[in-house]
C-alpha atoms as a PDB file:
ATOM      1  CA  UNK A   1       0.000   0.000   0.000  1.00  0.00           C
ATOM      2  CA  UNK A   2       1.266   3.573  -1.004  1.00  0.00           C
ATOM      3  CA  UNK A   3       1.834   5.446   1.853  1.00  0.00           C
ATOM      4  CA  UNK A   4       0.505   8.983   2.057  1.00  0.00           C
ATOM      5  CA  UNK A   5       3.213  11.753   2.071  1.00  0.00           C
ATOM      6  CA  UNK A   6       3.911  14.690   3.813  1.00  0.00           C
ATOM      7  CA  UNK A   7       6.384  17.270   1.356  1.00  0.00           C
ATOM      8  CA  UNK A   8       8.873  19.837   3.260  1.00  0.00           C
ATOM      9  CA  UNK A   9      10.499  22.201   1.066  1.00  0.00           C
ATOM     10  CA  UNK A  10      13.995  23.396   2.880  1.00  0.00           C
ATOM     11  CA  UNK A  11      16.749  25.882   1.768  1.00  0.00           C
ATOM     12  CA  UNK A  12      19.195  25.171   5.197  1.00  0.00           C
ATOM     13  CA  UNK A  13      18.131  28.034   6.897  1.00  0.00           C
ATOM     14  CA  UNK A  14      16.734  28.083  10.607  1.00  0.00           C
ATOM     15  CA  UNK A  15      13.099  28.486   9.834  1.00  0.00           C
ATOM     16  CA  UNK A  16      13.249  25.385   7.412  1.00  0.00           C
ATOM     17  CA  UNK A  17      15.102  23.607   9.682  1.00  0.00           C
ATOM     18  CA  UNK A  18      12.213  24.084  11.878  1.00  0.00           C
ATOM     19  CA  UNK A  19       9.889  23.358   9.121  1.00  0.00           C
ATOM     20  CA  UNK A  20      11.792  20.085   8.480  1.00  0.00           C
ATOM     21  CA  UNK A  21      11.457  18.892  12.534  1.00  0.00           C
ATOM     22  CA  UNK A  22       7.718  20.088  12.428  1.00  0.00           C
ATOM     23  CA  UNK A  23       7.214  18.397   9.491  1.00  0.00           C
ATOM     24  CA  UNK A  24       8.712  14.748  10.385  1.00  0.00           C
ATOM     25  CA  UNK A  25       6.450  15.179  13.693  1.00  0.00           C
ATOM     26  CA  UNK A  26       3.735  15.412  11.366  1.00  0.00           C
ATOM     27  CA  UNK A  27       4.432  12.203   9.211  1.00  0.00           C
ATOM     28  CA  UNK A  28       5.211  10.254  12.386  1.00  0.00           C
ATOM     29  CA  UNK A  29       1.486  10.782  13.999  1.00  0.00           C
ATOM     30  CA  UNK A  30       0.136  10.604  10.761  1.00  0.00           C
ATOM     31  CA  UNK A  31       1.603   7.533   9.545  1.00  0.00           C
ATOM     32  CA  UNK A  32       3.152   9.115   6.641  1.00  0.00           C
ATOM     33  CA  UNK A  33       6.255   8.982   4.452  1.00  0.00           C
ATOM     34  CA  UNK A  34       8.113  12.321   4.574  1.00  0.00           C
ATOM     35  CA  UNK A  35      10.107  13.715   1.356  1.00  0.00           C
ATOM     36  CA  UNK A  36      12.355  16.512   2.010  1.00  0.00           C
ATOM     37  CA  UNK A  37      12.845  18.476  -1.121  1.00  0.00           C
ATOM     38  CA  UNK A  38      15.760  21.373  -1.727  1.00  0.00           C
ATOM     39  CA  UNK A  39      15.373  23.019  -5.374  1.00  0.00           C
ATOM     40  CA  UNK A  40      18.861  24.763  -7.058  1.00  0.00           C
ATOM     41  CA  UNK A  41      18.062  27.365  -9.763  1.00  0.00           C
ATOM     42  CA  UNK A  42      21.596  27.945 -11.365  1.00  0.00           C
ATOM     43  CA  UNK A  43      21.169  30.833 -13.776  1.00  0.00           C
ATOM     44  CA  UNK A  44      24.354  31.813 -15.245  1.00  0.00           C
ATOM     45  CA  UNK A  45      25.185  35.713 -16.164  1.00  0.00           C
ATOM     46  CA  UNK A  46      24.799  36.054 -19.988  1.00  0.00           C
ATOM     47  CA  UNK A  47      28.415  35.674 -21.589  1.00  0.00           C
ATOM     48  CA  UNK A  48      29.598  33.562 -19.013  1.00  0.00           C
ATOM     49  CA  UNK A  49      31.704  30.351 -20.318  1.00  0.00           C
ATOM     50  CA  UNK A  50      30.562  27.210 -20.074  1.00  0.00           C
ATOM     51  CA  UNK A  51      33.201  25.290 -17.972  1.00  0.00           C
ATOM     52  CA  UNK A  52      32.580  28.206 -15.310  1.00  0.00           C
ATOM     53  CA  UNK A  53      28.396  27.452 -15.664  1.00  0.00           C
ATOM     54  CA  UNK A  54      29.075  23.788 -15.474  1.00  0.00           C
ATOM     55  CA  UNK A  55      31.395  24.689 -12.450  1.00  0.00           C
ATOM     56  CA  UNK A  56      28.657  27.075 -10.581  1.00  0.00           C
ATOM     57  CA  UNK A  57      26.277  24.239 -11.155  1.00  0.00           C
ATOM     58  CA  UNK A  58      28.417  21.089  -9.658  1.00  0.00           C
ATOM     59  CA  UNK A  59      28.479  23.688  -6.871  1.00  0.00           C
ATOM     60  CA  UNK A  60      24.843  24.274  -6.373  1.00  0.00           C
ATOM     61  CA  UNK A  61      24.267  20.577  -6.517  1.00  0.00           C
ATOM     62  CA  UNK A  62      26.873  19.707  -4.016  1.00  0.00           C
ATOM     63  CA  UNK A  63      25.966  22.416  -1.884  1.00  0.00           C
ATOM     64  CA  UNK A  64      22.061  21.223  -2.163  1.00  0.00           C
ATOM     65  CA  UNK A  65      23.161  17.849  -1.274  1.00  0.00           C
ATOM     66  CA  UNK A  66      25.016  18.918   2.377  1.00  0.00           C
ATOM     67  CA  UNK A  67      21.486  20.890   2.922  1.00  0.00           C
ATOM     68  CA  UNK A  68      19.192  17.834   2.277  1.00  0.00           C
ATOM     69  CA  UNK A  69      21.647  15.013   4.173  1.00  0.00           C
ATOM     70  CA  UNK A  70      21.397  17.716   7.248  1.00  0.00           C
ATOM     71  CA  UNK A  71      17.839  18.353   6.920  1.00  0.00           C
ATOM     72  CA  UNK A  72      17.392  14.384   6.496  1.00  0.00           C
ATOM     73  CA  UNK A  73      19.811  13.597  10.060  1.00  0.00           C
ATOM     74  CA  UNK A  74      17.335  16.403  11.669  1.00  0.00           C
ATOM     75  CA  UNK A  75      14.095  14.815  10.713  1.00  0.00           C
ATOM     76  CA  UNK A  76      15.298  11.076  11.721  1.00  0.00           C
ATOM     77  CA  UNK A  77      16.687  12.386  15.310  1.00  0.00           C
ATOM     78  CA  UNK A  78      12.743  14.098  15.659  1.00  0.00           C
ATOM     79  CA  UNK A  79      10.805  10.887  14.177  1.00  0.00           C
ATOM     80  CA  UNK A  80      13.351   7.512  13.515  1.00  0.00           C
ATOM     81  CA  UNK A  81      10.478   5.603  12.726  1.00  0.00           C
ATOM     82  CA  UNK A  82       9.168   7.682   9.628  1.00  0.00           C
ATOM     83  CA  UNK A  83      10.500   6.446   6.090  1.00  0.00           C
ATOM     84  CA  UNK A  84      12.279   9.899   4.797  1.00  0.00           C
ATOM     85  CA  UNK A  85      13.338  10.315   0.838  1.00  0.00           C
ATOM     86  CA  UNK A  86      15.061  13.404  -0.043  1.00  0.00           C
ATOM     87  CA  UNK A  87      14.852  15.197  -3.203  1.00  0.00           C
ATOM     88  CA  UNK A  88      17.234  17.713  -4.968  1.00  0.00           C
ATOM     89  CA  UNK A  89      15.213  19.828  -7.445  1.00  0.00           C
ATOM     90  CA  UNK A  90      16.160  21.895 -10.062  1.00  0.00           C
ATOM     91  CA  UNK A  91      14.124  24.856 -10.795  1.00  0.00           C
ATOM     92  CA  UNK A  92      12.637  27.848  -8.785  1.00  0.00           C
ATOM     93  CA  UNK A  93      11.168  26.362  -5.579  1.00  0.00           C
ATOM     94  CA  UNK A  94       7.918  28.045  -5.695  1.00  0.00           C
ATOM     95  CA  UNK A  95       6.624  25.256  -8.847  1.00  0.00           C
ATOM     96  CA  UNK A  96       8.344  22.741  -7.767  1.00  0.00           C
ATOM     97  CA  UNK A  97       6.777  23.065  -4.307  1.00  0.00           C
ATOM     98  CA  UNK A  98       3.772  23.305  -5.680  1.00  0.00           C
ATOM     99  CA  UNK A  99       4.027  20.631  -8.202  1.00  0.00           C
ATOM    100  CA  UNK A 100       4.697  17.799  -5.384  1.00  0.00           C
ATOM    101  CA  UNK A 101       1.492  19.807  -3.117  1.00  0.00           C
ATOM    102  CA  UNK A 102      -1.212  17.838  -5.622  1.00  0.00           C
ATOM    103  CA  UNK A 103      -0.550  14.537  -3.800  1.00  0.00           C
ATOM    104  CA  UNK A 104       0.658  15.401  -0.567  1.00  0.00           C
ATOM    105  CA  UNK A 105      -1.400  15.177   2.703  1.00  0.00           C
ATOM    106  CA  UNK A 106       0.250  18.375   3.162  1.00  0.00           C
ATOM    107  CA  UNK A 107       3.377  20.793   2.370  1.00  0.00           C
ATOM    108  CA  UNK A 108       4.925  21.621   5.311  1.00  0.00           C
ATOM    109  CA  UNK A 109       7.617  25.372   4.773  1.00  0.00           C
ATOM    110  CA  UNK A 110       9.366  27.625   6.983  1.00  0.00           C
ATOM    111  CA  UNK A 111       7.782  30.983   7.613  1.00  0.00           C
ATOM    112  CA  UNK A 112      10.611  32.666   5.669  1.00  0.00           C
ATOM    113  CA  UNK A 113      13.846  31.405   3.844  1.00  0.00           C
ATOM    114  CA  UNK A 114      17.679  32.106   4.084  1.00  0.00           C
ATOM    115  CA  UNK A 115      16.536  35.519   2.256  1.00  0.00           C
ATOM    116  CA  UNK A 116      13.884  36.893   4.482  1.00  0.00           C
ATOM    117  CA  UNK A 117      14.157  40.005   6.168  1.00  0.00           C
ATOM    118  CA  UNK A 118      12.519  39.066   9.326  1.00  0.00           C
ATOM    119  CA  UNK A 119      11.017  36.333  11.106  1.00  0.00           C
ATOM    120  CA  UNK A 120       7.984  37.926  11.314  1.00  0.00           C
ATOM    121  CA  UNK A 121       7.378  38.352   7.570  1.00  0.00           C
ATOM    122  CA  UNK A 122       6.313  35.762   5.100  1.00  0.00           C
ATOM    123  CA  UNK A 123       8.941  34.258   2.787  1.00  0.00           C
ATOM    124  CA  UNK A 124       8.263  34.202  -1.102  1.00  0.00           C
ATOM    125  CA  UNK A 125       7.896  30.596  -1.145  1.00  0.00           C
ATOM    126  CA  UNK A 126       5.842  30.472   1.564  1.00  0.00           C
ATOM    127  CA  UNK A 127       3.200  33.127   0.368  1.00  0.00           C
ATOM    128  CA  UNK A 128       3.753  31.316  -3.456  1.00  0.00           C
ATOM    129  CA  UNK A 129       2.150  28.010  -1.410  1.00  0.00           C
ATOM    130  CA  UNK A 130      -0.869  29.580   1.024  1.00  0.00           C
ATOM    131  CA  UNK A 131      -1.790  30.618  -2.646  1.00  0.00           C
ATOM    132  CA  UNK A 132      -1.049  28.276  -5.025  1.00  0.00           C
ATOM    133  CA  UNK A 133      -0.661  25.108  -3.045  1.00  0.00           C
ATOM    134  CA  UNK A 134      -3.478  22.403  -4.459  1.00  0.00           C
ATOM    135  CA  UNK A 135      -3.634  20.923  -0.793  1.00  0.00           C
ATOM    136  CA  UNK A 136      -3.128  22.198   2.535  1.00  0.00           C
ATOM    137  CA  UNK A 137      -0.237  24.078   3.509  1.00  0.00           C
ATOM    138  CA  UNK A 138       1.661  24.438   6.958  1.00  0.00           C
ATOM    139  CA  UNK A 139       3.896  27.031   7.568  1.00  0.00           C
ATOM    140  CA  UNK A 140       6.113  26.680  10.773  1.00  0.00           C
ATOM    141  CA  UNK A 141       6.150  29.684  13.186  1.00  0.00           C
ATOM    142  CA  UNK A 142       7.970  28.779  16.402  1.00  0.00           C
ATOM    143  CA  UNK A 143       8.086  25.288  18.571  1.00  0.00           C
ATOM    144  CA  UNK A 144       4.775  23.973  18.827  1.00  0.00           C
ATOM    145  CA  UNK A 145       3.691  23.557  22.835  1.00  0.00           C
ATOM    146  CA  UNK A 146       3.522  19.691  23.539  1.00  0.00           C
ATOM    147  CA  UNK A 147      -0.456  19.357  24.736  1.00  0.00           C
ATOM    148  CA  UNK A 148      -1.249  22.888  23.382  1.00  0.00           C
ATOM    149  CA  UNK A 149      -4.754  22.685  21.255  1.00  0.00           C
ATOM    150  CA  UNK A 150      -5.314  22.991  17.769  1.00  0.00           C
ATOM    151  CA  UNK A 151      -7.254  25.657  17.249  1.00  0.00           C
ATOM    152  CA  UNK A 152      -9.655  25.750  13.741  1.00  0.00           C
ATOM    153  CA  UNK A 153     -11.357  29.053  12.423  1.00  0.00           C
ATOM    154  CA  UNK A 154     -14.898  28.965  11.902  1.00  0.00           C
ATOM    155  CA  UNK A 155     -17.252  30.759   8.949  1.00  0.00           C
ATOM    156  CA  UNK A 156     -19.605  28.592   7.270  1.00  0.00           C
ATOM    157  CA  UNK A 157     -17.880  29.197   4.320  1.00  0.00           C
ATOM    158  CA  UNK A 158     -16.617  26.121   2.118  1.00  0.00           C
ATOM    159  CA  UNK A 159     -13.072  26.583   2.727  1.00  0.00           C
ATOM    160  CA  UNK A 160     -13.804  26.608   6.157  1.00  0.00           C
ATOM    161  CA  UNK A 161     -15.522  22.904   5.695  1.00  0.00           C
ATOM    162  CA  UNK A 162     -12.092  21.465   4.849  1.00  0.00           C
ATOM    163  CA  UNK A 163     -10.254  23.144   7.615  1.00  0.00           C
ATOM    164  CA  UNK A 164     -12.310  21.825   9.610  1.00  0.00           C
ATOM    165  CA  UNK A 165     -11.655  18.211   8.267  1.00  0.00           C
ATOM    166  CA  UNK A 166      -8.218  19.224   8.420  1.00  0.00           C
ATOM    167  CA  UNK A 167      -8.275  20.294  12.029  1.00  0.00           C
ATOM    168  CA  UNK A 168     -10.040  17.330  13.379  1.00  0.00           C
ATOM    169  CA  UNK A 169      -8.366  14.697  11.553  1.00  0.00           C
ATOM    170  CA  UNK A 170      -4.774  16.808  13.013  1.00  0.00           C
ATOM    171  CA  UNK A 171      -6.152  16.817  16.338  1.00  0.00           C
ATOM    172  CA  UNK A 172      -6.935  12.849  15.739  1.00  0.00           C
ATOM    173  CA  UNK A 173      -4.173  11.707  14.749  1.00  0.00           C
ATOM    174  CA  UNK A 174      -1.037  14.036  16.852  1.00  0.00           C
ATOM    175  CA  UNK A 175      -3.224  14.148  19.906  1.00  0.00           C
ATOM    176  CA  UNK A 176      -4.603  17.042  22.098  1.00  0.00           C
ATOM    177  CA  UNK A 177      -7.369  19.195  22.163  1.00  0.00           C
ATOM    178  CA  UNK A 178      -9.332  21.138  19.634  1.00  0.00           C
ATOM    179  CA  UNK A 179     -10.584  24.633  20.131  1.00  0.00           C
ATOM    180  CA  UNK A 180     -13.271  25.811  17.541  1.00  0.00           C
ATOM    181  CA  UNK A 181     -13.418  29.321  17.219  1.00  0.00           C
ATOM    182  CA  UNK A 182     -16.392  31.719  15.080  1.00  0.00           C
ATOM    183  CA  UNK A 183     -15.945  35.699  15.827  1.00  0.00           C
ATOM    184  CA  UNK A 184     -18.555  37.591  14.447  1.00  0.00           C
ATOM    185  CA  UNK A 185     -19.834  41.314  15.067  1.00  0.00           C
ATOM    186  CA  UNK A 186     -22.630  43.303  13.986  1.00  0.00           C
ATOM    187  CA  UNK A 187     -20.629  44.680  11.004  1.00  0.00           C
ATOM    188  CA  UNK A 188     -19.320  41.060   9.968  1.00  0.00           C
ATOM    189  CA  UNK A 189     -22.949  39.407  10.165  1.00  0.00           C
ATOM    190  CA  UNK A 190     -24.971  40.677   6.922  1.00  0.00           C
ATOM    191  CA  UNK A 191     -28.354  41.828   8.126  1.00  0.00           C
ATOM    192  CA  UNK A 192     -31.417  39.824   6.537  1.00  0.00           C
ATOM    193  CA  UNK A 193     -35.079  40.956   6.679  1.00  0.00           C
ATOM    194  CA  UNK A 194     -37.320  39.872   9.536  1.00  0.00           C
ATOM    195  CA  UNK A 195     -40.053  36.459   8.115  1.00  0.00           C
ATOM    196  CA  UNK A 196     -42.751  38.780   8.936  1.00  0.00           C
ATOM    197  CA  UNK A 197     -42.382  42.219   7.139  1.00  0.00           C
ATOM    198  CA  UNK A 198     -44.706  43.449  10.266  1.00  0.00           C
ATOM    199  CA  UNK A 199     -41.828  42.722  12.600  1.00  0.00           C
ATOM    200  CA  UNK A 200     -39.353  45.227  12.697  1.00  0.00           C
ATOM    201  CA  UNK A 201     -35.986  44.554  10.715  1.00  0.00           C
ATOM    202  CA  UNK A 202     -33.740  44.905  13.853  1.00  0.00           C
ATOM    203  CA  UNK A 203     -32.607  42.167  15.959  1.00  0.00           C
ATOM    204  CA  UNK A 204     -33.904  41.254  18.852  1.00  0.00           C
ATOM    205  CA  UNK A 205     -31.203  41.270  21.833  1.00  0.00           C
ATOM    206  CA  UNK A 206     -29.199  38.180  21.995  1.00  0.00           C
ATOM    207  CA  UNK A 207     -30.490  37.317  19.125  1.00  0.00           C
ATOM    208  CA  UNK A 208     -27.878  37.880  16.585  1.00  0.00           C
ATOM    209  CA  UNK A 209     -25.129  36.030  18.908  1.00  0.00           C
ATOM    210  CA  UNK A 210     -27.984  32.872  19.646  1.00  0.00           C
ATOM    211  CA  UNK A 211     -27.647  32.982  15.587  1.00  0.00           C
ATOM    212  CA  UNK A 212     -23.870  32.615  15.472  1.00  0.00           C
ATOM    213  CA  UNK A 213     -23.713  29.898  18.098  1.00  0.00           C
ATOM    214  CA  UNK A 214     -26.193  27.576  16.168  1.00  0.00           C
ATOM    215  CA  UNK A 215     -23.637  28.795  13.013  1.00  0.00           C
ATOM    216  CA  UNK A 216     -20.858  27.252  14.568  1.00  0.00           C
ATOM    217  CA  UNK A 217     -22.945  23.871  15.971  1.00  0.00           C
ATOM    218  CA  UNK A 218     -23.950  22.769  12.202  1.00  0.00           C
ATOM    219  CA  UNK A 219     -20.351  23.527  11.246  1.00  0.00           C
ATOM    220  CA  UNK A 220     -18.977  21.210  13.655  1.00  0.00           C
ATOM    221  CA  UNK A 221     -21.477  18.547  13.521  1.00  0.00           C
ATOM    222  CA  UNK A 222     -21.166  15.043  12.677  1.00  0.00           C
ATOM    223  CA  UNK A 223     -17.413  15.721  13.753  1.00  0.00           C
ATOM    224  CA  UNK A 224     -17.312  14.569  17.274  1.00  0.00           C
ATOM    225  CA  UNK A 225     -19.390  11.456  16.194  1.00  0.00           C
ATOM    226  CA  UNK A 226     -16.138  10.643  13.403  1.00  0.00           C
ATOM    227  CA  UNK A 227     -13.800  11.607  15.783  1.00  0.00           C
ATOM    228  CA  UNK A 228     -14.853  10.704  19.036  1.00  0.00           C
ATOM    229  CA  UNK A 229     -11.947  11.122  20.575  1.00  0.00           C
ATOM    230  CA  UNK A 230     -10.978  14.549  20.194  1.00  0.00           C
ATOM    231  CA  UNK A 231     -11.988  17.101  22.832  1.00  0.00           C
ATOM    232  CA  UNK A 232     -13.832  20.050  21.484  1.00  0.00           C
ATOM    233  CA  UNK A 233     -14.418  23.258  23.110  1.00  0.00           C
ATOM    234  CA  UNK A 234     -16.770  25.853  21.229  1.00  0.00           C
ATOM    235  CA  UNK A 235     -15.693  29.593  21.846  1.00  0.00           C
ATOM    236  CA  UNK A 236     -18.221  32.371  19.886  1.00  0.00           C
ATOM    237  CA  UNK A 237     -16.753  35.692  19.630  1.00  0.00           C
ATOM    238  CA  UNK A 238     -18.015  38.545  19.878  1.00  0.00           C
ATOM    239  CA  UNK A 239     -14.402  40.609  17.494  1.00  0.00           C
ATOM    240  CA  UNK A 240     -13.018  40.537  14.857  1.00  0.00           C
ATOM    241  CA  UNK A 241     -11.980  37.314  13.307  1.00  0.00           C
ATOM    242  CA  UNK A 242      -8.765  38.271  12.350  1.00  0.00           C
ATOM    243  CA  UNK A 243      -7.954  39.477  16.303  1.00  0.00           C
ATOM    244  CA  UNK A 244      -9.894  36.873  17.604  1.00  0.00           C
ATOM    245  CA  UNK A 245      -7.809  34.018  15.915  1.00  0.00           C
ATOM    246  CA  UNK A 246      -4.538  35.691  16.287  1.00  0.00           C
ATOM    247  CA  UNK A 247      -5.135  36.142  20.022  1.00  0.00           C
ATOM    248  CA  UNK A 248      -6.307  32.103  20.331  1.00  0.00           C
ATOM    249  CA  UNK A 249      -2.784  31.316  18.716  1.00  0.00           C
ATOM    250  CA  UNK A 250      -0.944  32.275  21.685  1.00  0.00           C
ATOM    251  CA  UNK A 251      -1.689  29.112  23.511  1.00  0.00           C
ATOM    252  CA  UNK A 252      -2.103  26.955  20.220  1.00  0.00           C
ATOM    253  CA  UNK A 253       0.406  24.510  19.059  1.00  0.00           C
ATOM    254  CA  UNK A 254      -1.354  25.024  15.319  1.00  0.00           C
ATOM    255  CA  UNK A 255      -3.892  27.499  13.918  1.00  0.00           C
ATOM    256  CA  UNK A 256      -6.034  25.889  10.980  1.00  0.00           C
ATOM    257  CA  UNK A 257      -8.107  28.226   8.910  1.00  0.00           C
ATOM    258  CA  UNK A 258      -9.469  28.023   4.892  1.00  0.00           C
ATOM    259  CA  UNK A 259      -7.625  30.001   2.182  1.00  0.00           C
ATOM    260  CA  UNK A 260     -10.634  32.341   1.863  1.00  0.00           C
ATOM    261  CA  UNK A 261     -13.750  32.894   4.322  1.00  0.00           C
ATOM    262  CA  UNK A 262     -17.047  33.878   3.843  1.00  0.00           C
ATOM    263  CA  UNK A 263     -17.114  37.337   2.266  1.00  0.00           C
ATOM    264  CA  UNK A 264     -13.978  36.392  -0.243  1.00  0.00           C
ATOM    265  CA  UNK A 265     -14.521  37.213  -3.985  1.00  0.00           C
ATOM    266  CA  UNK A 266     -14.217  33.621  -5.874  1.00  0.00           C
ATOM    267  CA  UNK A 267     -11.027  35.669  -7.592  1.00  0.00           C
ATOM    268  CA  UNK A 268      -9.221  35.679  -4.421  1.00  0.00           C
ATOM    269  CA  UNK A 269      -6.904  32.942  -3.554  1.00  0.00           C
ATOM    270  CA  UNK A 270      -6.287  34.219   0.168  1.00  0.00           C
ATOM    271  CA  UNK A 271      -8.335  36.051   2.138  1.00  0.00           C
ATOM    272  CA  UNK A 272      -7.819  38.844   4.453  1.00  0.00           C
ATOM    273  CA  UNK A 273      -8.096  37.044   7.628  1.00  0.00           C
ATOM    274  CA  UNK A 274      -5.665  33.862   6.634  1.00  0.00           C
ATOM    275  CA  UNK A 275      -2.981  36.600   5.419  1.00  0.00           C
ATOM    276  CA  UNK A 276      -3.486  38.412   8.365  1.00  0.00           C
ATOM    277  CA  UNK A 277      -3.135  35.122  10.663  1.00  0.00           C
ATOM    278  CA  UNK A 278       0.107  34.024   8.932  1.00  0.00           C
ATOM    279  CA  UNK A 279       1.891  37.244   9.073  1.00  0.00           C
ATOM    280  CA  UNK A 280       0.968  37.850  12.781  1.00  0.00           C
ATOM    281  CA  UNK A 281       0.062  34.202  14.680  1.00  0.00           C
ATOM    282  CA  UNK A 282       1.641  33.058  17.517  1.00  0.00           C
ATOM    283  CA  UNK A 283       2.054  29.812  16.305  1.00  0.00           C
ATOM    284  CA  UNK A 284       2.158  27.988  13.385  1.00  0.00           C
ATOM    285  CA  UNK A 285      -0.604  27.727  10.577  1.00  0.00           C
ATOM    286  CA  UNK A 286      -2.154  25.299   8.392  1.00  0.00           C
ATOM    287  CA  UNK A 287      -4.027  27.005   5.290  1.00  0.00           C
ATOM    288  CA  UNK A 288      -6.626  24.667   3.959  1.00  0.00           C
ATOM    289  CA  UNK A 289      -8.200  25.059   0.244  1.00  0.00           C
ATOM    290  CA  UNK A 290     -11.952  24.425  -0.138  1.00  0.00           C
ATOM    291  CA  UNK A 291     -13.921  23.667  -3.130  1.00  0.00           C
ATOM    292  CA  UNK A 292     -15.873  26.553  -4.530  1.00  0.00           C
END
C-alpha cells in the first residue's frame, strides 16, 4: 500500500530547519512517508563560459546535497520511525513546491527562507504556497507547545468545511485538544429581513449572537461522532476574526483556517483574515483550500 506523504520544502536556513522537525512530527502521527525536497536554480550571467556554468552548477548541486543530508539527520533524530526520501530539485522552488502539493497530505515550509528580512514576515515561497498550493499548507512559526490545542477558524464558508476536516483529523491523529473558534460582530454578520415584514428589521437582543452559536454547531457537527476522541471546546466571539484568531494562537500549538472565508470574492486565492493570521500568529498555521 502507497503510503501517504507529507512534502517539506527546505533551503538550510533556521526556519526550514524548523519546518523540516515540524514536518517529520507530522508524518510520524500521521503515519506518513516524509520527502524533504531542496530546489537549485543555477542561472548563469549572460556571456559567461561554459566550464565556469558547469562549475557554478556542480556547486549548487553539491551544496544542495550537504542541505538535504542535514535536513534528512534532523528529521530522523525528531521521528526515527518515519520512512524519509530526499529530493534535490532543479528549478525555482515556488513550482516545484507546488508541483509535489497535488498529492501530498500536506506541504509543510518555513515561515521565511535564508533571504527573508525578518522572522515575522512571510517568505516568497511560503506566500507562493498559502496561494497556489493544491492541498493544505503548513507554515512553521515557532516550537509547537507539547499538549497545546489545535485551534480551527470557523465561517460557514466552504473553505472553512475542509479546515475543519483538516483540524479534526490533526487533532486525531497528533493528539490534544481542539478549540473551535467563530468571531462575528454586527458589522461582519450581513443583516437579513425579519419572516414577517410586520416585525421590525432589527434584531432582537441576543439574538444575533444565539444565531452565530447555532452557526458554529452545524459547522462542527457530525465531527465529534467521526472523531470521538478529540476534545472540542466551542468559543463564539463577539471581534473581529482576524484578532480573535490571532489572540487564540498564543496558547495553540497550530492554527487551521481556509484560504478564503465567507465574504472572499471567488477571484481571491487568500483572504484577508488567513494573510493576516500568517503574518501575525503566535504559532504555526495550516491554510486549507476548499472547493468553490
Amino acid at each position: 500500500m502507497r503510503l501517504p506523504q507529507t512534502v517539506v520544502g527546505t533551503d538550510g536556513s533556521p526556519p526550514a530547519t524548523a519546518a523540516v522537525e515540524q514536518a517529520a512530527r507530522e508524518a510520524a502521527c500521521r503515519g506518513a512517508r516524509l520527502r524533504i525536497v531542496h530546489s537549485v536554480d543555477w542561472v548563469p550571467p549572460p556571456g559567461i563560459a561554459s566550464a565556469l556554468d558547469e562549475a557554478g552548477q556542480q556547486a549548487l548541486r553539491e551544496s544542495g546535497e550537504r542541505v538535504l543530508s542535514e535536513a534528512e539527520s534532523r528529521a530522523r533524530s525528531v521521528a526515527p520511525e518515519v520512512d524519509v526520501l530526499t529530493a534535490l530539485a532543479r528549478g525555482d522552488p515556488r513550482p516545484v513546491l507546488t508541483g509535489l502539493s497535488r498529492d501530498a497530505l500536506m506541504t509543510v515550509v518555513g515561515s521565511g527562507g535564508s533571504s527573508g528580512i525578518a522572522s515575522g514576515l512571510l517568505g516568497s515561497v511560503s506566500r507562493h504556497l498559502t496561494t497556489r498550493a493544491e492541498g493544505p499548507v503548513l507554515v512553521v512559526r515557532g516550537t509547537p507547545t507539547p499538549g497545546a490545542p489545535v485551534v480551527l477558524g470557523v465561517d460557514g464558508s466552504p473553505a472553512a468545511q475542509a479546515a475543519t476536516a483538516f483540524a479534526f483529523a490533526e487533532a486525531a491523529a497528533c493528539g490534544g485538544p481542539l478549540v473551535a473558534v467563530h468571531a462575528w460582530s454586527e458589522w461582519s454578520v450581513p443583516p437579513m429581513p425579519p419572516h414577517d415584514p410586520a416585525l421590525r428589521y432589527a434584531k432582537a437582543p441576543g439574538e444575533l449572537r444565539a444565531g452565530e452559536e447555532r452557526l458554529l454547531a452545524e459547522s462542527l457537527s457530525g465531527w465529534s461522532e467521526r472523531c470521538p476522541d478529540v476534545v472540542v471546546e466551542r468559543r463564539t466571539v463577539r471581534e473581529r476574526p482576524r484578532q480573535a484568531l490571532i489572540e487564540a494562537s498564543r496558547a495553540a500549538r497550530l492554527l487551521v483556517v481556509g484560504s478564503r472565508g465567507a465574504g472572499g470574492f471567488a477571484g481571491l486565492r487568500l483572504g484577508s483574515v488567513s494573510m493576516a493570521v500568517l503574518h501575525h500568529a503566535r504559532c504555526s498555521v495550516a491554510v486549507v483550500r476548499g472547493e468553490g
